[in-house]
PDB file of N, CA and C in Angstrom:
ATOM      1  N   UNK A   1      64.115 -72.096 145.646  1.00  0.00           N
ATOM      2  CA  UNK A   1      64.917 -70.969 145.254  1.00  0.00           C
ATOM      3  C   UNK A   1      64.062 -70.053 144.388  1.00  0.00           C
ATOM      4  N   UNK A   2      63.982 -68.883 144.673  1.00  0.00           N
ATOM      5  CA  UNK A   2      63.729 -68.078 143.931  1.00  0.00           C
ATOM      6  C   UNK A   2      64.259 -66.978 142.793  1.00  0.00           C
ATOM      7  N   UNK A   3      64.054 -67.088 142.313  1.00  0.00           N
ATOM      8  CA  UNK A   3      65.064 -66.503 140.969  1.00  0.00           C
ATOM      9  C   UNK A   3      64.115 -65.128 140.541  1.00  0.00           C
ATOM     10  N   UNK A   4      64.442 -63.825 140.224  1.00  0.00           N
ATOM     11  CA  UNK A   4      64.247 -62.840 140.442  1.00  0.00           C
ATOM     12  C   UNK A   4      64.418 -62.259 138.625  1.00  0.00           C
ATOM     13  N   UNK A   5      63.652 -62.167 137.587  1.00  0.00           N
ATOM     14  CA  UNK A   5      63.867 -61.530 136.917  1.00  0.00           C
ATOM     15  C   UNK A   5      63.947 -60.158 136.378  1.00  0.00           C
ATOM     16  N   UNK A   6      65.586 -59.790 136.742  1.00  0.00           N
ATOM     17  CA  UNK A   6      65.352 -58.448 136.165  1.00  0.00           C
ATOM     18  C   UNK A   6      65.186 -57.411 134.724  1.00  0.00           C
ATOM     19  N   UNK A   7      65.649 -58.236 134.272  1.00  0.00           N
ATOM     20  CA  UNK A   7      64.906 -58.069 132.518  1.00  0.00           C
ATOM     21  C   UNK A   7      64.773 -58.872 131.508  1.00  0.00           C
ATOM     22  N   UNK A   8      63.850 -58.862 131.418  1.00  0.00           N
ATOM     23  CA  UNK A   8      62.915 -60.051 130.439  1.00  0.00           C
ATOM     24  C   UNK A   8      62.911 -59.586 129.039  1.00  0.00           C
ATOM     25  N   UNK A   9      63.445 -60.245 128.090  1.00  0.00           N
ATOM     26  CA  UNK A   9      63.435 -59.927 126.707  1.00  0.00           C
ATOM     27  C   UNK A   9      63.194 -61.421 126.306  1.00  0.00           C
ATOM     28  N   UNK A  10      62.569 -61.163 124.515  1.00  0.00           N
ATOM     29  CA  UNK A  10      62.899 -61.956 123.767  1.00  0.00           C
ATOM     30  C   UNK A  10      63.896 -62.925 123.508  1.00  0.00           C
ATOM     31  N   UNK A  11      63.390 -64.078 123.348  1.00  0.00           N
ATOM     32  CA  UNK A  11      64.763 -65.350 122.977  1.00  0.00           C
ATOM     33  C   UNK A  11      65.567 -64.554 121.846  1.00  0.00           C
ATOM     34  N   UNK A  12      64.629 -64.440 121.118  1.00  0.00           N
ATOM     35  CA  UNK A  12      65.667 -64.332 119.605  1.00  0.00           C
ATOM     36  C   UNK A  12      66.541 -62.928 119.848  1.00  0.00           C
ATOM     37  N   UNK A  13      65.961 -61.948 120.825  1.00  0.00           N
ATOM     38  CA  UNK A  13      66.674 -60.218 120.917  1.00  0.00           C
ATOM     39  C   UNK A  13      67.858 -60.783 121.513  1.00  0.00           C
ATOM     40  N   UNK A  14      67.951 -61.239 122.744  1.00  0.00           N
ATOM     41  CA  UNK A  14      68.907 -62.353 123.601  1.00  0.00           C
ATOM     42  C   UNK A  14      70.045 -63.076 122.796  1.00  0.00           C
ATOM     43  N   UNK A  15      69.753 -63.334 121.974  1.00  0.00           N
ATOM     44  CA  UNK A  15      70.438 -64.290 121.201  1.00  0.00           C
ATOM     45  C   UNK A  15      71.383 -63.727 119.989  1.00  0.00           C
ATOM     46  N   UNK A  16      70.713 -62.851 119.519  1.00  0.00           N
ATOM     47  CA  UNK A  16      71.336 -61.602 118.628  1.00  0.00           C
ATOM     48  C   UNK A  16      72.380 -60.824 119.251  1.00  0.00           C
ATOM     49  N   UNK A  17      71.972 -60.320 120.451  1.00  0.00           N
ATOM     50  CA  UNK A  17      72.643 -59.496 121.797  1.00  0.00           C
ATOM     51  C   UNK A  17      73.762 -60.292 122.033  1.00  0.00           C
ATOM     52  N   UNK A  18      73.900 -61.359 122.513  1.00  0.00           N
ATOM     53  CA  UNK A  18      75.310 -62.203 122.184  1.00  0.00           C
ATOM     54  C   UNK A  18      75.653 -62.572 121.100  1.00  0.00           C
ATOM     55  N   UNK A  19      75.102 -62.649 120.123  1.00  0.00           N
ATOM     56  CA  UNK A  19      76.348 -63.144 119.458  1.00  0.00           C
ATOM     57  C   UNK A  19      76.721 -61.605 119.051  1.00  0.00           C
ATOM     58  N   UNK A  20      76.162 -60.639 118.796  1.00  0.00           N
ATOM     59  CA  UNK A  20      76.869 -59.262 118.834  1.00  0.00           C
ATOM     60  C   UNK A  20      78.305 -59.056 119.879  1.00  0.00           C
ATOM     61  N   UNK A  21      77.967 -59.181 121.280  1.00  0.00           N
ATOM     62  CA  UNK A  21      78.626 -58.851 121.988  1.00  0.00           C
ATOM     63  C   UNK A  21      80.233 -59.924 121.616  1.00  0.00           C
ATOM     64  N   UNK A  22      79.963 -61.039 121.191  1.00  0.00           N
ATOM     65  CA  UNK A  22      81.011 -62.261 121.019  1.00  0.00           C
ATOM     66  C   UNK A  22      81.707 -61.803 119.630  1.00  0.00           C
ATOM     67  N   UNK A  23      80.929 -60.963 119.025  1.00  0.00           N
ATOM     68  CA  UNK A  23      81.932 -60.690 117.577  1.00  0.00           C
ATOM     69  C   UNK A  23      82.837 -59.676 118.005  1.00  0.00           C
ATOM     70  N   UNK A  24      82.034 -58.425 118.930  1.00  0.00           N
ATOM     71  CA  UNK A  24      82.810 -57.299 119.385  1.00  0.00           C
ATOM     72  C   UNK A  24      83.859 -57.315 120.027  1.00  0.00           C
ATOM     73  N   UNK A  25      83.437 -58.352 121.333  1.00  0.00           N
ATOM     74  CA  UNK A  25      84.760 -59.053 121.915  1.00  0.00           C
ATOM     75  C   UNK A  25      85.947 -59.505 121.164  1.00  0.00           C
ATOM     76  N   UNK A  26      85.560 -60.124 120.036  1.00  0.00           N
ATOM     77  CA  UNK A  26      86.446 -61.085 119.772  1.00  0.00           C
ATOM     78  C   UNK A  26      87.388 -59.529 118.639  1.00  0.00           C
ATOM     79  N   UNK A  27      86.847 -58.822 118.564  1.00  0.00           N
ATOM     80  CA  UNK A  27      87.374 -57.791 117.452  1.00  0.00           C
ATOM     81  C   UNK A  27      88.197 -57.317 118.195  1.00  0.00           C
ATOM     82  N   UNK A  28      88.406 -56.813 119.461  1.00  0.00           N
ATOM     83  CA  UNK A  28      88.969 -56.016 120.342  1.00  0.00           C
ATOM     84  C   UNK A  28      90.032 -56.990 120.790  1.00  0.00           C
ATOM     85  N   UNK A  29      89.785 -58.002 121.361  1.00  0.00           N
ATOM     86  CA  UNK A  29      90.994 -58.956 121.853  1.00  0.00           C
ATOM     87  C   UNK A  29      92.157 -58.974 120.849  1.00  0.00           C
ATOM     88  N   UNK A  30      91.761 -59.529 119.092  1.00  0.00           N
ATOM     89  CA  UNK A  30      92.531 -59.440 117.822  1.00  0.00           C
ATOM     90  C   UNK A  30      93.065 -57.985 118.094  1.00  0.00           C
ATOM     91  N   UNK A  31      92.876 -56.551 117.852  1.00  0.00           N
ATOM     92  CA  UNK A  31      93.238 -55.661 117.995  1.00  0.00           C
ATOM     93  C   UNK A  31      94.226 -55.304 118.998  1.00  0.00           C
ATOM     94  N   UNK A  32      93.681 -55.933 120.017  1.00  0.00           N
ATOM     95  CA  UNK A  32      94.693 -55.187 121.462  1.00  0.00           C
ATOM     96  C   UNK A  32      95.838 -56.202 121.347  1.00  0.00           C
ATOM     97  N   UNK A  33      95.650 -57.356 120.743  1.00  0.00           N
ATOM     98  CA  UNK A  33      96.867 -58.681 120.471  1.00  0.00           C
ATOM     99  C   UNK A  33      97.858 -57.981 120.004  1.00  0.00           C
ATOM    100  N   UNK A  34      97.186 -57.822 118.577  1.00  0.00           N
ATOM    101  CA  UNK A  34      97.964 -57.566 117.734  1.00  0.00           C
ATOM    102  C   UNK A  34      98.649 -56.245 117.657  1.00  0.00           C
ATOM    103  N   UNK A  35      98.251 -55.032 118.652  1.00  0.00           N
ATOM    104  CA  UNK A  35      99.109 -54.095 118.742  1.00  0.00           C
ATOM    105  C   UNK A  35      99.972 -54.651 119.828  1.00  0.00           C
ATOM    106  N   UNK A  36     100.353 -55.109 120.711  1.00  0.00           N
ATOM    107  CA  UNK A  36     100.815 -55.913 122.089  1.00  0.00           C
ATOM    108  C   UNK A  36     101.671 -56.771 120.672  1.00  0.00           C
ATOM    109  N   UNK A  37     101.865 -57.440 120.344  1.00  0.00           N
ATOM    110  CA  UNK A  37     102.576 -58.294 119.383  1.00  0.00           C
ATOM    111  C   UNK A  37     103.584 -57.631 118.681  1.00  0.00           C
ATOM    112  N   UNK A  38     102.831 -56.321 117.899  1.00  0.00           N
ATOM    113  CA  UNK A  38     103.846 -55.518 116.915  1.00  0.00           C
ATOM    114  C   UNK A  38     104.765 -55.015 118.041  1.00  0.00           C
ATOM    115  N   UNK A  39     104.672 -54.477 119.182  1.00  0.00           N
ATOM    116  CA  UNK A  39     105.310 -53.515 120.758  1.00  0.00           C
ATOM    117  C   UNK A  39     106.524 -54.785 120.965  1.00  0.00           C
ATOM    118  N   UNK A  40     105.876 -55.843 121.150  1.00  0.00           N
ATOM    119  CA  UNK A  40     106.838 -56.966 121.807  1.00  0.00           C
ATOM    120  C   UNK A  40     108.261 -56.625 120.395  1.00  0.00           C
ATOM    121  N   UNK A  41     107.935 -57.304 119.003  1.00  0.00           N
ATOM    122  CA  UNK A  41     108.390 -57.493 117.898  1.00  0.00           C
ATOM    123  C   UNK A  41     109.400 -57.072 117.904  1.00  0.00           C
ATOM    124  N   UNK A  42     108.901 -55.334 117.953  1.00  0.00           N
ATOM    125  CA  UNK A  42     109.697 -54.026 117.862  1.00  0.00           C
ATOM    126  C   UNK A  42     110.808 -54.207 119.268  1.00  0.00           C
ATOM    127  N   UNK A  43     110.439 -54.119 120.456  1.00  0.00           N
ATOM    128  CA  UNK A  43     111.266 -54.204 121.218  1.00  0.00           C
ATOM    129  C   UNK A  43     112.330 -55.008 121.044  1.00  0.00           C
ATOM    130  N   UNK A  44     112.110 -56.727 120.576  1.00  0.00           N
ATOM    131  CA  UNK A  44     112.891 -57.829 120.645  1.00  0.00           C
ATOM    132  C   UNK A  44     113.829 -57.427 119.688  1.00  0.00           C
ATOM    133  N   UNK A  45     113.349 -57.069 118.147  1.00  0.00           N
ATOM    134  CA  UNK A  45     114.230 -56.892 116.593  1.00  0.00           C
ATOM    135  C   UNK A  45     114.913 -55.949 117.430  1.00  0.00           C
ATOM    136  N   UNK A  46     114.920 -54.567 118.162  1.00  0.00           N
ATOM    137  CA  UNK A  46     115.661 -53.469 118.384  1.00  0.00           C
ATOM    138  C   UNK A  46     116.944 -54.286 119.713  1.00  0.00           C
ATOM    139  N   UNK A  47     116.468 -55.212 120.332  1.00  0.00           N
ATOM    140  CA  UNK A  47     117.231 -55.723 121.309  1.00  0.00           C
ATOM    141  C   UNK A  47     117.998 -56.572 120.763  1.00  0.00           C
ATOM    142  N   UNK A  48     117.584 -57.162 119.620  1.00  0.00           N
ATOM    143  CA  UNK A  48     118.742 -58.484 119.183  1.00  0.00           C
ATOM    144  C   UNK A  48     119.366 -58.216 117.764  1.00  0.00           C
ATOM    145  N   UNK A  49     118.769 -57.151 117.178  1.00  0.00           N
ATOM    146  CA  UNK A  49     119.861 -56.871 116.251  1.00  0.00           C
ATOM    147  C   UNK A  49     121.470 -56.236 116.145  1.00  0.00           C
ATOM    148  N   UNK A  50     121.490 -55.841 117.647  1.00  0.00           N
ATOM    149  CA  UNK A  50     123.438 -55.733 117.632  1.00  0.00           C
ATOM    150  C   UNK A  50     123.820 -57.072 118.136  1.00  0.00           C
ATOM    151  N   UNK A  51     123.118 -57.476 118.664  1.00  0.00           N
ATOM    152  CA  UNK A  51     123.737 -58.666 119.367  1.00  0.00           C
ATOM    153  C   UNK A  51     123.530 -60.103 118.608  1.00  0.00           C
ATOM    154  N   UNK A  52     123.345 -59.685 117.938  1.00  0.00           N
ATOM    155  CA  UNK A  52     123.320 -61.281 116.809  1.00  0.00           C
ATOM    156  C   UNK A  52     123.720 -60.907 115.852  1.00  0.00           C
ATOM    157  N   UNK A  53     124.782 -61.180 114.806  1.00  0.00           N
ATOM    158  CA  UNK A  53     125.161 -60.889 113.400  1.00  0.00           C
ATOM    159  C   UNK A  53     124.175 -61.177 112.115  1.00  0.00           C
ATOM    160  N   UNK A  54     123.482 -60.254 111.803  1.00  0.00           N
ATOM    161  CA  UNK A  54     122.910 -60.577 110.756  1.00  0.00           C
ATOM    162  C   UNK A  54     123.607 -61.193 109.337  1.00  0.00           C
ATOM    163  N   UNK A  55     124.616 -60.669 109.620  1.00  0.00           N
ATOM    164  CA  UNK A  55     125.322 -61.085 108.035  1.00  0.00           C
ATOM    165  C   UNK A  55     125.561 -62.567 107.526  1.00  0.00           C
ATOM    166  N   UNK A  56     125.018 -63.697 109.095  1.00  0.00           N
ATOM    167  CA  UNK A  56     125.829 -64.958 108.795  1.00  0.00           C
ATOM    168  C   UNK A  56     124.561 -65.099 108.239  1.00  0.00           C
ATOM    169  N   UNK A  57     123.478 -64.766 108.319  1.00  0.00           N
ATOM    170  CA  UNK A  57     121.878 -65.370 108.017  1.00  0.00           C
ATOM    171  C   UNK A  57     121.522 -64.824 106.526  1.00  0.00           C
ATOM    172  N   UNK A  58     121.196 -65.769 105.720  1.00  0.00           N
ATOM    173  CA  UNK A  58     120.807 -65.924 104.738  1.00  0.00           C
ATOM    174  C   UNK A  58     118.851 -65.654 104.513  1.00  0.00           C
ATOM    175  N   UNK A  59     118.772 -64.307 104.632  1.00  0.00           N
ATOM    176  CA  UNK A  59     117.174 -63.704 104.972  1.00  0.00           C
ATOM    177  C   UNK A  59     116.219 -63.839 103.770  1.00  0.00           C
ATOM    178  N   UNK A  60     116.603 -63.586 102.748  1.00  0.00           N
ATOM    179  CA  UNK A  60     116.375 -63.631 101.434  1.00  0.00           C
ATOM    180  C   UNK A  60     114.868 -62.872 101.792  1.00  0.00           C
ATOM    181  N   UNK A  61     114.087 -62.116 100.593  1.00  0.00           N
ATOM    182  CA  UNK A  61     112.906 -61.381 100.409  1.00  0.00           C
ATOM    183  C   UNK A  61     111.541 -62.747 100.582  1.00  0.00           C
ATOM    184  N   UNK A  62     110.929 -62.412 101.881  1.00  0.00           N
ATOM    185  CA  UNK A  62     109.447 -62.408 101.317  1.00  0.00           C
ATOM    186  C   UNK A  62     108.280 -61.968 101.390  1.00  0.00           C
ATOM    187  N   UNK A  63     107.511 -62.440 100.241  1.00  0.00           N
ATOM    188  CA  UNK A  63     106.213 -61.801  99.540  1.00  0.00           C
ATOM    189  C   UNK A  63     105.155 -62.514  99.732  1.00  0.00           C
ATOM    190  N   UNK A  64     104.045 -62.275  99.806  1.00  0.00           N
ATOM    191  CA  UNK A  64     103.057 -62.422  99.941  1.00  0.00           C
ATOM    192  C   UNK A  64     101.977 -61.617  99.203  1.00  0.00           C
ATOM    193  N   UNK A  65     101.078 -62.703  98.884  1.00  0.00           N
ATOM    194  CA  UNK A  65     100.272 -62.033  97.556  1.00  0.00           C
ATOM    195  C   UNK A  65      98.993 -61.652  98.731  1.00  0.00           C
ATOM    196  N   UNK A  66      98.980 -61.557  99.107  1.00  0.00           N
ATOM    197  CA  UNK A  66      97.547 -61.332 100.236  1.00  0.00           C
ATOM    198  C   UNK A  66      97.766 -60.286 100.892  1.00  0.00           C
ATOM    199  N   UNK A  67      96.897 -59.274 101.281  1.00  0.00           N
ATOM    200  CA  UNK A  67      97.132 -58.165 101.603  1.00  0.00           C
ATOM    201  C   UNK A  67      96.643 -58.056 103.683  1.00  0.00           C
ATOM    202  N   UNK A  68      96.968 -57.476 103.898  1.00  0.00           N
ATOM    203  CA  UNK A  68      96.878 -57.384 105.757  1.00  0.00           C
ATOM    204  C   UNK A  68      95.394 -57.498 106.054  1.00  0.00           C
ATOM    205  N   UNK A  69      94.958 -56.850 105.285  1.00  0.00           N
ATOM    206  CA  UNK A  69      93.027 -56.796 105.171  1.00  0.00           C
ATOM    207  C   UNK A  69      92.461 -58.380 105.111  1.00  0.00           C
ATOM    208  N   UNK A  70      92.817 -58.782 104.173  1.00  0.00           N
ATOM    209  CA  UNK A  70      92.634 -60.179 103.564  1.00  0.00           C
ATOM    210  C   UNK A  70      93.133 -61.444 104.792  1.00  0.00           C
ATOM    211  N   UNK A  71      94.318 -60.853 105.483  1.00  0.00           N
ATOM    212  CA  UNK A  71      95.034 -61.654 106.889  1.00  0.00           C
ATOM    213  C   UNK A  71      93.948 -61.325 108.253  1.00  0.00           C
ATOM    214  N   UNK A  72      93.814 -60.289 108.273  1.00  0.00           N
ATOM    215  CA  UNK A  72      93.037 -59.702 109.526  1.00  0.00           C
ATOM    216  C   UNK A  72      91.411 -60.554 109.054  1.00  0.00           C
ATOM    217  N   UNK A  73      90.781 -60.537 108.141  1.00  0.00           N
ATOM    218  CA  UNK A  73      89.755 -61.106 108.278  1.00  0.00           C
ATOM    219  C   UNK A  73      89.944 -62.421 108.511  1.00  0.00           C
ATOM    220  N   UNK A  74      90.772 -63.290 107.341  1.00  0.00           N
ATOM    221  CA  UNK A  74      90.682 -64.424 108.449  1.00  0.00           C
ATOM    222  C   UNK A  74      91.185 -64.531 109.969  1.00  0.00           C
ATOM    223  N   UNK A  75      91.827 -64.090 110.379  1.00  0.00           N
ATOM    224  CA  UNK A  75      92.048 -64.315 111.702  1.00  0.00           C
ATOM    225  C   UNK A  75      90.937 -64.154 112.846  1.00  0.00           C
ATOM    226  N   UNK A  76      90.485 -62.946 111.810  1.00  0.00           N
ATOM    227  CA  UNK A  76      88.917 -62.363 112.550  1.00  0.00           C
ATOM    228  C   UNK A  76      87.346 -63.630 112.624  1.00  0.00           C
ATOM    229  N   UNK A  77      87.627 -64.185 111.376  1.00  0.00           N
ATOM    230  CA  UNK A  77      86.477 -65.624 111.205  1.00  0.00           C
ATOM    231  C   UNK A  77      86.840 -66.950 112.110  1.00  0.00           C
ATOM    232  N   UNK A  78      88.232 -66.998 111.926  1.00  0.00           N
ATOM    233  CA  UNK A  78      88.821 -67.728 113.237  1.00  0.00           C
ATOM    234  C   UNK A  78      88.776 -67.893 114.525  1.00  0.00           C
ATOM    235  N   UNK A  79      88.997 -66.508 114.840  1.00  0.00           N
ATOM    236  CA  UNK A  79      88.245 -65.960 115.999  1.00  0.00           C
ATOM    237  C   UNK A  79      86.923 -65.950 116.863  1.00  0.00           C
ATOM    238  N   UNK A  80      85.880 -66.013 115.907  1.00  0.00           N
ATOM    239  CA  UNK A  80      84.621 -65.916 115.477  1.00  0.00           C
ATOM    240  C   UNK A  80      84.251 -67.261 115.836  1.00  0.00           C
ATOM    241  N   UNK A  81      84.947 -68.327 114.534  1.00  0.00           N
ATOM    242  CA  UNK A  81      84.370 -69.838 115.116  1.00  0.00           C
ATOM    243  C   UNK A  81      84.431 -70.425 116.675  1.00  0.00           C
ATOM    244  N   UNK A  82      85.765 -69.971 116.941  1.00  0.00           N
ATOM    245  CA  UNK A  82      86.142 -70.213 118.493  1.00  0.00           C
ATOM    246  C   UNK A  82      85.398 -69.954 119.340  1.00  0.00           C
ATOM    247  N   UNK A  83      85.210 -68.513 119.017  1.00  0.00           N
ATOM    248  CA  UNK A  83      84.086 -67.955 120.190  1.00  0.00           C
ATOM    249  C   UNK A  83      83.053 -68.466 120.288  1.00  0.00           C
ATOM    250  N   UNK A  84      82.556 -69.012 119.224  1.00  0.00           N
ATOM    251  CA  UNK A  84      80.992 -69.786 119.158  1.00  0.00           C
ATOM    252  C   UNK A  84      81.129 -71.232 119.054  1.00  0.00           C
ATOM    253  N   UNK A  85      82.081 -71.913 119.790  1.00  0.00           N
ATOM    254  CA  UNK A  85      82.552 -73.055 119.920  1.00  0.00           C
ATOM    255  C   UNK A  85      82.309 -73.006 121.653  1.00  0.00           C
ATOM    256  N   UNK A  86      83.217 -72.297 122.183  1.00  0.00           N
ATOM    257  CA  UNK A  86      83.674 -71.899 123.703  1.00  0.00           C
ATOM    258  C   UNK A  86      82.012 -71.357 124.013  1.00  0.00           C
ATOM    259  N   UNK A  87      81.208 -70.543 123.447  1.00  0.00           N
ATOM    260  CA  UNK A  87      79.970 -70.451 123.588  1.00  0.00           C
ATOM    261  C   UNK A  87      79.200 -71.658 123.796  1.00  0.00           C
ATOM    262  N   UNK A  88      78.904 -71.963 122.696  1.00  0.00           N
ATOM    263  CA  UNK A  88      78.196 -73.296 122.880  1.00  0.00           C
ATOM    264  C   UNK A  88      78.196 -74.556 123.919  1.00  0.00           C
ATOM    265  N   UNK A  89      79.529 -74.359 123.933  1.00  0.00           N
ATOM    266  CA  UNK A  89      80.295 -75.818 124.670  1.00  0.00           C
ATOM    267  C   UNK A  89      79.552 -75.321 126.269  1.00  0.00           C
ATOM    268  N   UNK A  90      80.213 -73.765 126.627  1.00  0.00           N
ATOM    269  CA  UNK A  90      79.475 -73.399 127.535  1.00  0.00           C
ATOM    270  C   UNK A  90      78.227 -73.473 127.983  1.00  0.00           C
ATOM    271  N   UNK A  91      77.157 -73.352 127.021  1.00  0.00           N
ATOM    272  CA  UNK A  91      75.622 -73.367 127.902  1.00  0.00           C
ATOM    273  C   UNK A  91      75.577 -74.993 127.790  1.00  0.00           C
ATOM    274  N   UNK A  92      76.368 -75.797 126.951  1.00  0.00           N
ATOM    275  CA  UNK A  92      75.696 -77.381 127.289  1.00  0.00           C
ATOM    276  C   UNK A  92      76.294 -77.634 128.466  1.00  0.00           C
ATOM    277  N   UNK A  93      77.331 -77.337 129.072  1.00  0.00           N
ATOM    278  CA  UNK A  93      78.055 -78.014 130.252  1.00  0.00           C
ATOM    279  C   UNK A  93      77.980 -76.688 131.131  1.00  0.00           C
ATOM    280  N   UNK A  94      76.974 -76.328 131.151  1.00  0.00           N
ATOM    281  CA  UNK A  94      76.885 -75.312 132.512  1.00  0.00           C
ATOM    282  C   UNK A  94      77.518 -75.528 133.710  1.00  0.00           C
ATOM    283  N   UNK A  95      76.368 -76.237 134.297  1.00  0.00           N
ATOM    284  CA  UNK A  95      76.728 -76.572 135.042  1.00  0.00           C
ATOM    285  C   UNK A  95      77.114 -78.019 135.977  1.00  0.00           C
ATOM    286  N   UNK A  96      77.766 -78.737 135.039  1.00  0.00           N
ATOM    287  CA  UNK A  96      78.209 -80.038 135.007  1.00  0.00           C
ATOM    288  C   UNK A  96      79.598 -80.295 136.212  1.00  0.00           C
ATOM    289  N   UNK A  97      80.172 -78.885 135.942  1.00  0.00           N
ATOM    290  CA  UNK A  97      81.681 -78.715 137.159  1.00  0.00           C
ATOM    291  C   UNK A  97      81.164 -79.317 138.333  1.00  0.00           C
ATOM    292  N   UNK A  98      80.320 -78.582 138.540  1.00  0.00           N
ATOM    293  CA  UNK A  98      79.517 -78.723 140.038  1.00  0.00           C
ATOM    294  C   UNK A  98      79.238 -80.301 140.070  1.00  0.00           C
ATOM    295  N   UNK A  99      78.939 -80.663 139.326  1.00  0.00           N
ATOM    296  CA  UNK A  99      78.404 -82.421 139.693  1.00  0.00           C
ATOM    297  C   UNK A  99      79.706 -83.422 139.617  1.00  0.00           C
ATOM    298  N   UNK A 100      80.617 -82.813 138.934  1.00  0.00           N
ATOM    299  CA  UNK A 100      81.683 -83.504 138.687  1.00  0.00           C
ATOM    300  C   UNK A 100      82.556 -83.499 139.984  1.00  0.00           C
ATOM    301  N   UNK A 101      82.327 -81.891 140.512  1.00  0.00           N
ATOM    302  CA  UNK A 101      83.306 -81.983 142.053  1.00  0.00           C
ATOM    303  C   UNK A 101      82.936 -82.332 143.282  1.00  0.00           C
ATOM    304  N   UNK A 102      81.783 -82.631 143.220  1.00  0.00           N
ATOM    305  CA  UNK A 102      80.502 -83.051 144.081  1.00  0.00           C
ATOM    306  C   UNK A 102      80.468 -84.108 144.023  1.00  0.00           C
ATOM    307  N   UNK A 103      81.212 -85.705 143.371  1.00  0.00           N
ATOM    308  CA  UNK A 103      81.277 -86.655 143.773  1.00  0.00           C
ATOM    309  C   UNK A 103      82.649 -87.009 144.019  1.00  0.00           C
TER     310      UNK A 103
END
């Protein structure tokens, strides 16, 4: 087999280059979630608040000392570990499927 290189870079440029691309990813997925989440929210609270009595529910106030900034980053480092979990896991078991369905 011949394998055809069409661009040849550095290990370490390569390596930088993804994990760039895996933070960016992972920033955009959190983002597009989480506007898709607030859309759902909004729809559901606007759909079930005539139709369920709020008054029997006992809602009481809460607070939170942490601010959305402070929430979004962790979710964002969370994110982050995963991706470089699902990374990793990936180049060790490349291509292992293949041997596994092959017997």
């Amino acid at each position: 087999m011949i394998k055809i290189k069409i661009v040849s870079m550095h290990t370490a440029t390569f390596v930088i280059i993804k994990q760039l691309s895996i933070a960016f990813i992972s920033f955009i997925i959190i983002v597009i979630s989480l506007i898709i989440s607030c859309i759902v929210g909004w729809i559901m609270h606007s759909k079930l608040c005539g139709s369920v009595p709020s008054v029997q529910f006992d809602i009481g106030t809460v607070t939170t000392s942490s601010s959305i900034i402070v929430k979004f980053t962790f979710i964002y480092i969370i994110a982050l570990v995963f991706a470089e979990i699902g990374y990793t896991l990936g180049i060790i078991f490349k291509n292992i499927i293949i041997g596994i369905l092959s017997k």
